[in-house]
Protein backbone atom coordinates (compact mmCIF):
# COMPACT_ATOMS: atom_id res chain seq x y z
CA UNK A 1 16.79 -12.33 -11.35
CA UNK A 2 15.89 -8.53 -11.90
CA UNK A 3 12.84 -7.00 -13.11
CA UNK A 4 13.28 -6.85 -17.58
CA UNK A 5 14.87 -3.16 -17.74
CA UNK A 6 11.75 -2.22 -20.72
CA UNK A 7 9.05 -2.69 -17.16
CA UNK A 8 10.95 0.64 -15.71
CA UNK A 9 12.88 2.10 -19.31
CA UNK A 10 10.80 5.54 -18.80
CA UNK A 11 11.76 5.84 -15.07
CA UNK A 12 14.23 6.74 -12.74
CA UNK A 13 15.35 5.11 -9.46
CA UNK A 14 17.22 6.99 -6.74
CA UNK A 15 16.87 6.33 -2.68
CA UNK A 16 16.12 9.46 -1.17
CA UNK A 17 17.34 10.52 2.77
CA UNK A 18 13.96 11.44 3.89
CA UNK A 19 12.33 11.63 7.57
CA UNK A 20 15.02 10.26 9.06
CA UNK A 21 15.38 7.44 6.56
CA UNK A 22 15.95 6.38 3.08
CA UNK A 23 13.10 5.75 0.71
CA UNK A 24 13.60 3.42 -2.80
CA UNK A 25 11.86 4.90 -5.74
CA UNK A 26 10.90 4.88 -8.80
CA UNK A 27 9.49 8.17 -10.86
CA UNK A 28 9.25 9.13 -14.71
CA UNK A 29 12.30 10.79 -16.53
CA UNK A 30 11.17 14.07 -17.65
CA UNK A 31 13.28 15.25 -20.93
CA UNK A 32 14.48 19.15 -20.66
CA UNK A 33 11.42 21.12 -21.88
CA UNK A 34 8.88 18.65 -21.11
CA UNK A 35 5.79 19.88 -19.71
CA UNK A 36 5.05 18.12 -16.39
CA UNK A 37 2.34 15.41 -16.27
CA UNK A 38 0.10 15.58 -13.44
CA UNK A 39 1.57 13.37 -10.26
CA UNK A 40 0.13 10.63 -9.47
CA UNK A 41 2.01 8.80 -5.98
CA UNK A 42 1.01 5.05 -6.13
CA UNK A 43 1.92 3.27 -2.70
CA UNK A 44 2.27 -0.90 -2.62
CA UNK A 45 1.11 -3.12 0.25
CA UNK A 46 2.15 -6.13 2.39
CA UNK A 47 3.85 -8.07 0.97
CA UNK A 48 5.13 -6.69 -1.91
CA UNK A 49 7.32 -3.17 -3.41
CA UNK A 50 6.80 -0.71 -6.12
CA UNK A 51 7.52 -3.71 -8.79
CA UNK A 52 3.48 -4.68 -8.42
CA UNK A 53 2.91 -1.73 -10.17
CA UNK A 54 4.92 -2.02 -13.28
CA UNK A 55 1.98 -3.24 -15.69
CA UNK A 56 -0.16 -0.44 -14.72
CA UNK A 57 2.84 2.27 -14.52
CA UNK A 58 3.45 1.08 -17.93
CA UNK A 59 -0.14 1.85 -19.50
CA UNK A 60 -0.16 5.45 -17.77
CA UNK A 61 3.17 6.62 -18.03
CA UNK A 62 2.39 8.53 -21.18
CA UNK A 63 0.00 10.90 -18.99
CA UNK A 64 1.30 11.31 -15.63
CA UNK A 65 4.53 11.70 -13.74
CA UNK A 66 4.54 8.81 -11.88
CA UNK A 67 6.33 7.98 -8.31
CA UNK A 68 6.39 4.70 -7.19
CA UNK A 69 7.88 4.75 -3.75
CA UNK A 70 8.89 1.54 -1.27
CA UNK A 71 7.34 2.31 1.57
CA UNK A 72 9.51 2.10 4.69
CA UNK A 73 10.29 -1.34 5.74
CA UNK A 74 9.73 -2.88 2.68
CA UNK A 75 11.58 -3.13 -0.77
CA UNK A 76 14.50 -1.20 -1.08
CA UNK A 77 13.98 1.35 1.66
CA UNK A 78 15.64 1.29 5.10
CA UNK A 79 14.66 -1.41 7.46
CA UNK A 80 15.15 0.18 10.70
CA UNK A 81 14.43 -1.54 14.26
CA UNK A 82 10.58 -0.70 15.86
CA UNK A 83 10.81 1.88 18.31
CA UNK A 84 9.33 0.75 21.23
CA UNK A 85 5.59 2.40 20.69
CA UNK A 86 6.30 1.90 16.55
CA UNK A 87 6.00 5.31 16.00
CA UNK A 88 8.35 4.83 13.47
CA UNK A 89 5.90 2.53 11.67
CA UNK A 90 3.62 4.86 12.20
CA UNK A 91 1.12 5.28 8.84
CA UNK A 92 0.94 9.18 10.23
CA UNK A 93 5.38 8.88 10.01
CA UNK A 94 5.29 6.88 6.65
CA UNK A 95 2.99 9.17 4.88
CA UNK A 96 5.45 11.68 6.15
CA UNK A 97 7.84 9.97 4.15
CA UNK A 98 5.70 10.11 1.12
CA UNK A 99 5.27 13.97 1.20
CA UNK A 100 9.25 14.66 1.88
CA UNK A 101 9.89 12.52 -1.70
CA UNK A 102 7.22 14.34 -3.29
CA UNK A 103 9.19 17.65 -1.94
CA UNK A 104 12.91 16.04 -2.68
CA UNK A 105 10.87 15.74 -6.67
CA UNK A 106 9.53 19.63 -6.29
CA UNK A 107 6.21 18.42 -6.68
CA UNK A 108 3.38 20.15 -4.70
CA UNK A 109 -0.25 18.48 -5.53
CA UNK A 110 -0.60 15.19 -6.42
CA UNK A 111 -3.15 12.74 -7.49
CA UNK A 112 -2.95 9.22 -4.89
CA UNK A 113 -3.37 5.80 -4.96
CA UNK A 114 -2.84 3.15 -2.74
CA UNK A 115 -3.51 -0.64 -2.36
CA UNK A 116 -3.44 -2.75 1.26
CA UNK A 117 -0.86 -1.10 3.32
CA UNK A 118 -0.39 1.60 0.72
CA UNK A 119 -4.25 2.17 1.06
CA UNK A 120 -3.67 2.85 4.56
CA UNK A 121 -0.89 4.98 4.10
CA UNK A 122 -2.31 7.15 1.50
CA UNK A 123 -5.46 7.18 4.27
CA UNK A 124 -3.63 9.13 6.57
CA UNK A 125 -1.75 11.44 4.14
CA UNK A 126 -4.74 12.16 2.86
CA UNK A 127 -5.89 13.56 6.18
CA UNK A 128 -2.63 14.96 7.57
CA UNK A 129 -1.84 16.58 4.28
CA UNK A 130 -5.06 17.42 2.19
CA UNK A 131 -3.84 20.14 0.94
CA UNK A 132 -1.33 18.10 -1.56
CA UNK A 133 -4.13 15.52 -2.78
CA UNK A 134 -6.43 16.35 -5.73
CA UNK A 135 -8.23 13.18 -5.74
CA UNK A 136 -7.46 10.09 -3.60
CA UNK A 137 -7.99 5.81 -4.97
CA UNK A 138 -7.75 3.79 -2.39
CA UNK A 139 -7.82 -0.42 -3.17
CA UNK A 140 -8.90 -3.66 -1.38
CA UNK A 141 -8.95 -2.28 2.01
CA UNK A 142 -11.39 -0.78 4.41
CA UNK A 143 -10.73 1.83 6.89
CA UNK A 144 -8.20 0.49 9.70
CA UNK A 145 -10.10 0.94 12.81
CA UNK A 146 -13.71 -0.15 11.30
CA UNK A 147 -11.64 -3.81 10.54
CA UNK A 148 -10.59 -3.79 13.92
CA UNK A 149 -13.66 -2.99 15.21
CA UNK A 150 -15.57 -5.52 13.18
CA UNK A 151 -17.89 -2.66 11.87
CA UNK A 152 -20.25 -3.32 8.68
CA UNK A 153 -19.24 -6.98 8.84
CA UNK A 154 -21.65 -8.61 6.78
CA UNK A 155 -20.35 -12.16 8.85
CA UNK A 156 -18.92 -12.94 12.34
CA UNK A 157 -15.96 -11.75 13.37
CA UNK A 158 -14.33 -14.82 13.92
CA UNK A 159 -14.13 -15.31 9.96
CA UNK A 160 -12.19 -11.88 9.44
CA UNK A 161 -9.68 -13.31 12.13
CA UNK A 162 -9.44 -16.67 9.86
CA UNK A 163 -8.75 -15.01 6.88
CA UNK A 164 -6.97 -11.87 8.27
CA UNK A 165 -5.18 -14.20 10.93
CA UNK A 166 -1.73 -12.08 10.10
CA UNK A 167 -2.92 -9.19 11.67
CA UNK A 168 -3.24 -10.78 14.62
CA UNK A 169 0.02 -12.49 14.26
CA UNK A 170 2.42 -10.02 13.02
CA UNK A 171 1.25 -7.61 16.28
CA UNK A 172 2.33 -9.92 18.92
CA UNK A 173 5.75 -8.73 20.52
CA UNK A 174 9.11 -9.16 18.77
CA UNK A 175 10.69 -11.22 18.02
CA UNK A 176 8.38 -14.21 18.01
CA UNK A 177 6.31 -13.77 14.67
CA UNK A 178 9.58 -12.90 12.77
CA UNK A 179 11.17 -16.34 13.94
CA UNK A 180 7.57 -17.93 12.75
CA UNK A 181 7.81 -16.03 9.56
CA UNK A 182 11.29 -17.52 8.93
CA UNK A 183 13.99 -14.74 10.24
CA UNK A 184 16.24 -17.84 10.46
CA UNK A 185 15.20 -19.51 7.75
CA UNK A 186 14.98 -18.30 4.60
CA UNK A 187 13.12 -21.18 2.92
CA UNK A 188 10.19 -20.63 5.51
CA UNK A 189 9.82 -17.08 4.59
CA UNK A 190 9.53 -17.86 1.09
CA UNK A 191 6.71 -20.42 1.85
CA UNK A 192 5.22 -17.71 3.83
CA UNK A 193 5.72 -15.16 1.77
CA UNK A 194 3.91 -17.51 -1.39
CA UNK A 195 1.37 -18.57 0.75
CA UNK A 196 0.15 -14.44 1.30
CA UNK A 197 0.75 -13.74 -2.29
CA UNK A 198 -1.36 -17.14 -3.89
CA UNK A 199 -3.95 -16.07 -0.87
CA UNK A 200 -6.72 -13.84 -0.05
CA UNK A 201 -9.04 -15.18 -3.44
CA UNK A 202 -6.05 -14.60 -5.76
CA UNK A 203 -6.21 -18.18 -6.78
CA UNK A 204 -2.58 -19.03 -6.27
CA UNK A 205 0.35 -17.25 -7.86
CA UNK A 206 -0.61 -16.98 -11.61
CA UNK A 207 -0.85 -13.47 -11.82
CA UNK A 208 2.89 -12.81 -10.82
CA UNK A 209 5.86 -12.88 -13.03
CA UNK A 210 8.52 -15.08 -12.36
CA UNK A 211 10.43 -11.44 -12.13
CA UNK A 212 8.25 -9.94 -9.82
CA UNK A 213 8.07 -13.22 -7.72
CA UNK A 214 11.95 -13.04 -7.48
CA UNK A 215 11.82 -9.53 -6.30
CA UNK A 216 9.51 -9.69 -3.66
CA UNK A 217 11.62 -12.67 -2.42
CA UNK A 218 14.86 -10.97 -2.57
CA UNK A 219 13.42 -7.89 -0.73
CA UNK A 220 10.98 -9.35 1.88
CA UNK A 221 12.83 -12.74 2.99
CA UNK A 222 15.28 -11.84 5.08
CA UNK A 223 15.37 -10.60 9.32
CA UNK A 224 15.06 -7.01 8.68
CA UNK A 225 12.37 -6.66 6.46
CA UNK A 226 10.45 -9.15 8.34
CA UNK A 227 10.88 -7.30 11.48
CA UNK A 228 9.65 -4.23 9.49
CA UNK A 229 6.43 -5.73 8.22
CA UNK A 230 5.89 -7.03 11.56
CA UNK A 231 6.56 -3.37 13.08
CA UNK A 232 3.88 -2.06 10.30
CA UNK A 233 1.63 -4.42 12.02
CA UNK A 234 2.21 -3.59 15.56
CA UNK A 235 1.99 0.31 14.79
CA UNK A 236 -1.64 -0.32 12.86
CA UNK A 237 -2.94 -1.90 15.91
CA UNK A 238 -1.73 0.53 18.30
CA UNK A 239 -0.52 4.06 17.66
CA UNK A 240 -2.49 3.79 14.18
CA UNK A 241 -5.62 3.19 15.89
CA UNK A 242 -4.89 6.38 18.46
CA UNK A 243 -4.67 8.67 15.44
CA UNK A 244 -7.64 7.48 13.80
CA UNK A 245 -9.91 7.84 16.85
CA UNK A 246 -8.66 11.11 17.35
CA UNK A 247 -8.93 12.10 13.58
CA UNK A 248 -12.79 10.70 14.13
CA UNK A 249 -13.28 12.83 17.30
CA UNK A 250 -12.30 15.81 15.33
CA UNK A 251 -14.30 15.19 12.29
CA UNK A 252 -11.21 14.96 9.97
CA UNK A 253 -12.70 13.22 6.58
CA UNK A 254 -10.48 12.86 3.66
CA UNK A 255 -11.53 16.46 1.69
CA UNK A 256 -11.17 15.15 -2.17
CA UNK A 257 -12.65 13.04 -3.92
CA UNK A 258 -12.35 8.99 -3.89
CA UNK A 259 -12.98 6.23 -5.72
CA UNK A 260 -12.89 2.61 -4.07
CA UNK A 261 -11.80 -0.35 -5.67
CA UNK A 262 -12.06 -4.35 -4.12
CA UNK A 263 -11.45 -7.42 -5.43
CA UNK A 264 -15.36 -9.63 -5.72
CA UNK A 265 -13.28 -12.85 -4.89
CA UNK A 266 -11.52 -10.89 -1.61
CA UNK A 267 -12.21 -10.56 2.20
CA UNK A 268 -13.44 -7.20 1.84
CA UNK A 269 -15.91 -8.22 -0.26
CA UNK A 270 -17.12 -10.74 1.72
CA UNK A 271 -16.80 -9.51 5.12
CA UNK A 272 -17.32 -5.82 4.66
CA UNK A 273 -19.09 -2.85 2.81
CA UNK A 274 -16.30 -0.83 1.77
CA UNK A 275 -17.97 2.16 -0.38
CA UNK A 276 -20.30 3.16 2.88
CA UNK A 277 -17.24 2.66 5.25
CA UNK A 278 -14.95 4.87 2.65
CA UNK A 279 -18.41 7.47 2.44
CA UNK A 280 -18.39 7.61 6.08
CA UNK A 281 -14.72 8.96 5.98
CA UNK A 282 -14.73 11.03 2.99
CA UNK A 283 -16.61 14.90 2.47
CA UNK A 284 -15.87 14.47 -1.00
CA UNK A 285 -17.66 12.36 -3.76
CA UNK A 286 -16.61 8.52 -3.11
CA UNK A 287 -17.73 6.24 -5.88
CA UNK A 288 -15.99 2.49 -6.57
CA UNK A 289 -16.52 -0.82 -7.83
CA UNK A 290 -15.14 -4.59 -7.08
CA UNK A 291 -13.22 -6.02 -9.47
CA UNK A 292 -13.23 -9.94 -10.99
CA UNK A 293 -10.39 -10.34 -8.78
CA UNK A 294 -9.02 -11.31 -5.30
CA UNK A 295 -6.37 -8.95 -3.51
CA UNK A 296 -3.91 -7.85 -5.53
CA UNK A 297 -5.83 -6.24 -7.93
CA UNK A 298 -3.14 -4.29 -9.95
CA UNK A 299 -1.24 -7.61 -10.93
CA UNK A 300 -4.64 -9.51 -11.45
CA UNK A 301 -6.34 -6.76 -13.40
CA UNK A 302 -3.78 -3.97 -14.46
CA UNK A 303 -5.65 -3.36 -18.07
CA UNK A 304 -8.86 -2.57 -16.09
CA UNK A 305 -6.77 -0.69 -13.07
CA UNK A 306 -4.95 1.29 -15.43
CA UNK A 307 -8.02 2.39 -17.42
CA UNK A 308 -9.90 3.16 -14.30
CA UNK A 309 -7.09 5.73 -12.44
CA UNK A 310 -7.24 7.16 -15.58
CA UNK A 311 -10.82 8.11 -16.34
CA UNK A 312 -11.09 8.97 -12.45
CA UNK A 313 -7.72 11.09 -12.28
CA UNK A 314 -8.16 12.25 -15.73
C-alpha cells in the first residue's frame, strides 16, 4: 500500500547524495515562471517520515515551497551503521544534511519546523546555521538536555522515565534494543512500532490513515532502520548533549523568532514547561500554545497546525 498519489500531486520526490549520504524528499513543483514561495523545511520525528505531514503540506502548499525531507535513518534515506561515538547521528551532522538539500534546491533562507526528533534537529540547525532561518516552530518537545536533566519538571523524574522509557532503551549498546524492537522479527516491530504511534496521549491509532500506517511500517520495521533510530538515540544522549552544553557555555540562543506548540494530552505537558524552557534558549520572540492533542500533533490536528505555521510564518 502507497500513500493516494493526490496527498503528494503538487510535489516532487528525488533522494539527494548529501553529507556523505542520501536524503528522501519531498518538495513543491515549481512551473517555469513561477515566482518562488517562501521555504518552509518541515522535519518528522521518531517514529515516523515525511508522510505525517501530508494533511498539513496539503493546506499550505498554495503559499510556500515546501521540503519535506526523511531525516537520516528513517524513511527513505540511507540507513547507515552508528559510528562508534554516533557522530553520524549526530543532530549537529543531520541538520547538516538539512542545509546541503536546501543548497542541492538553491534555496538560501528558509522558514523551519520541526516535531519530536525533527524538533531537535531543526534545534541545532537553528543554532549552527542562523543565518538560513527566518523564523523557527518547533512541536511537542522540550530542549534535549533540560529532559535529560529533569529541569522544569513539574513531577518526579521517575514518571518522565515511565513514559519516556525509550530513551532510555534505545541508548543502551547495539545490538540489544534492536533485537527487543524486533530486528528479527518483523511482527514485533510492528507491535512496537503501533504501540509508540497509539502512545504518548494520542489515544490509540485513530488519527493515522491506513496509508500512512502502511508506510511507516514498510520504512521503520526492518534491521536497518531500527538500528538507525536506535543510533539517533544513542547520539542524543551522548555527543548531542556535548554540543548543547557547549552551545550553553557560549551563550548560543536560537536568533529568530519561535513559536512552541505541545499537545495538552502529552508528556510535555504534563511533565514540563516548554514555552519558559524554549524562552530560555531563544533571543528572539518565543510565543506557543498546547494543542487538544497528544504527540503527534500534525496528524491529530493538521487543520489547526496548518492554520497556525501560517499566521506565524506568514
Amino acid at each position: 500500500m502507497t500513500p493516494p498519489s493526490h496527498w503528494f500531486e503538487d510535489f516532487e520526490s528525488r533522494s539527494f547524495e548529501v553529507n556523505g549520504t542520501a536524503i528522501h524528499a519531498r518538495f513543491s513543483r515549481v512551473a517555469l515562471g513561477e515566482p518562488m514561495r517562501p521555504a518552509l523545511l518541515l522535519l518528522h520525528g521518531f517514529p515516523q517520515s515525511h508522510v505525517m505531514w501530508h494533511r498539513v503540506a496539503q493546506r499550505l502548499s498554495p503559499y510556500y515551497f515546501l521540503v519535506m525531507p526523511d531525516l537520516r535513518g528513517y524513511g527513505d534515506s540511507s540507513k547507515t551503521p552508528g559510528l562508534p561515538d554516533h557522530s553520524n547521528y549526530s543532530k549537529r551532522n543531520m541538520a547538516h544534511d538539512m542545509v546541503a538539500v536546501m543548497n542541492e534546491l538553491g534555496v538560501d533562507r528558509f522558514f523551519l519546523c520541526g516535531h519530536d526528533r525533527g524538533g531537535r534537529v531543526a534545534h541545532r540547525l537553528a543554532l549552527d546555521y542562523a543565518a538560513r532561518v527566518d523564523k523557527l516552530c518547533i512541536i511537542d518537545i522540550a530542549p534535549t538536555l533540560d529532559m535529560y536533566e529533569g529541569n522544569s519538571m513539574t513531577g518526579p523524574y521517575m514518571e518522565f522515565a515511565r513514559a519516556y522509557y525509550h530513551w532510555f532503551h534505545l541508548l543502551q549498546p547495539a545490538p540489544l534494543p534492536e533485537i527487543m524492537m524486533g530486528a528479527n522479527h518483523p511482527e514485533t516491530a510492528v507491535a512496537y512500532l503501533h504501540a509508540k504511534l497509539g502512545g504518548w496521549g494520542s489515544s490509540g491509532l485513530g488519527y493515522i490513515e491506513p496509508q500512512a500506517l502502511a508506510e511507516y511500517e514498510r520504512c521503520f520495521c526492518n534491521a536497518q532502520a531500527l538500528h538507525s533510530a536506535c543510533e539517533d538515540y544513542r547520539a542524543s544522549a551522548g555527543i548531542d548533549l556535548l554540543h548543547d552544553r557547549e552551545s550553553r557555555a557560549k551563550g548560543h540562543k536560537v536568533a529568530c523568532d519561535m513559536l512552541v506548540l505541545w499537545g495538552e494530552r502529552g508528556v510535555v505537558h504534563r511533565l514540563f514547561q516548554p514555552l519558559a524552557l524554549w524562552q530560555d534558549q531563544c533571543s528572539g520572540i518565543v510565543a506557543g500554545h498546547p494543542l487538544p492533542a497528544g504527540h503527534f500533533i500534525p496528524e491529530e490536528q493538521p487543520e489547526a497546525t496548518a492554520d497556525l505555521l501560517q499566521d506565524f510564518f506568514g
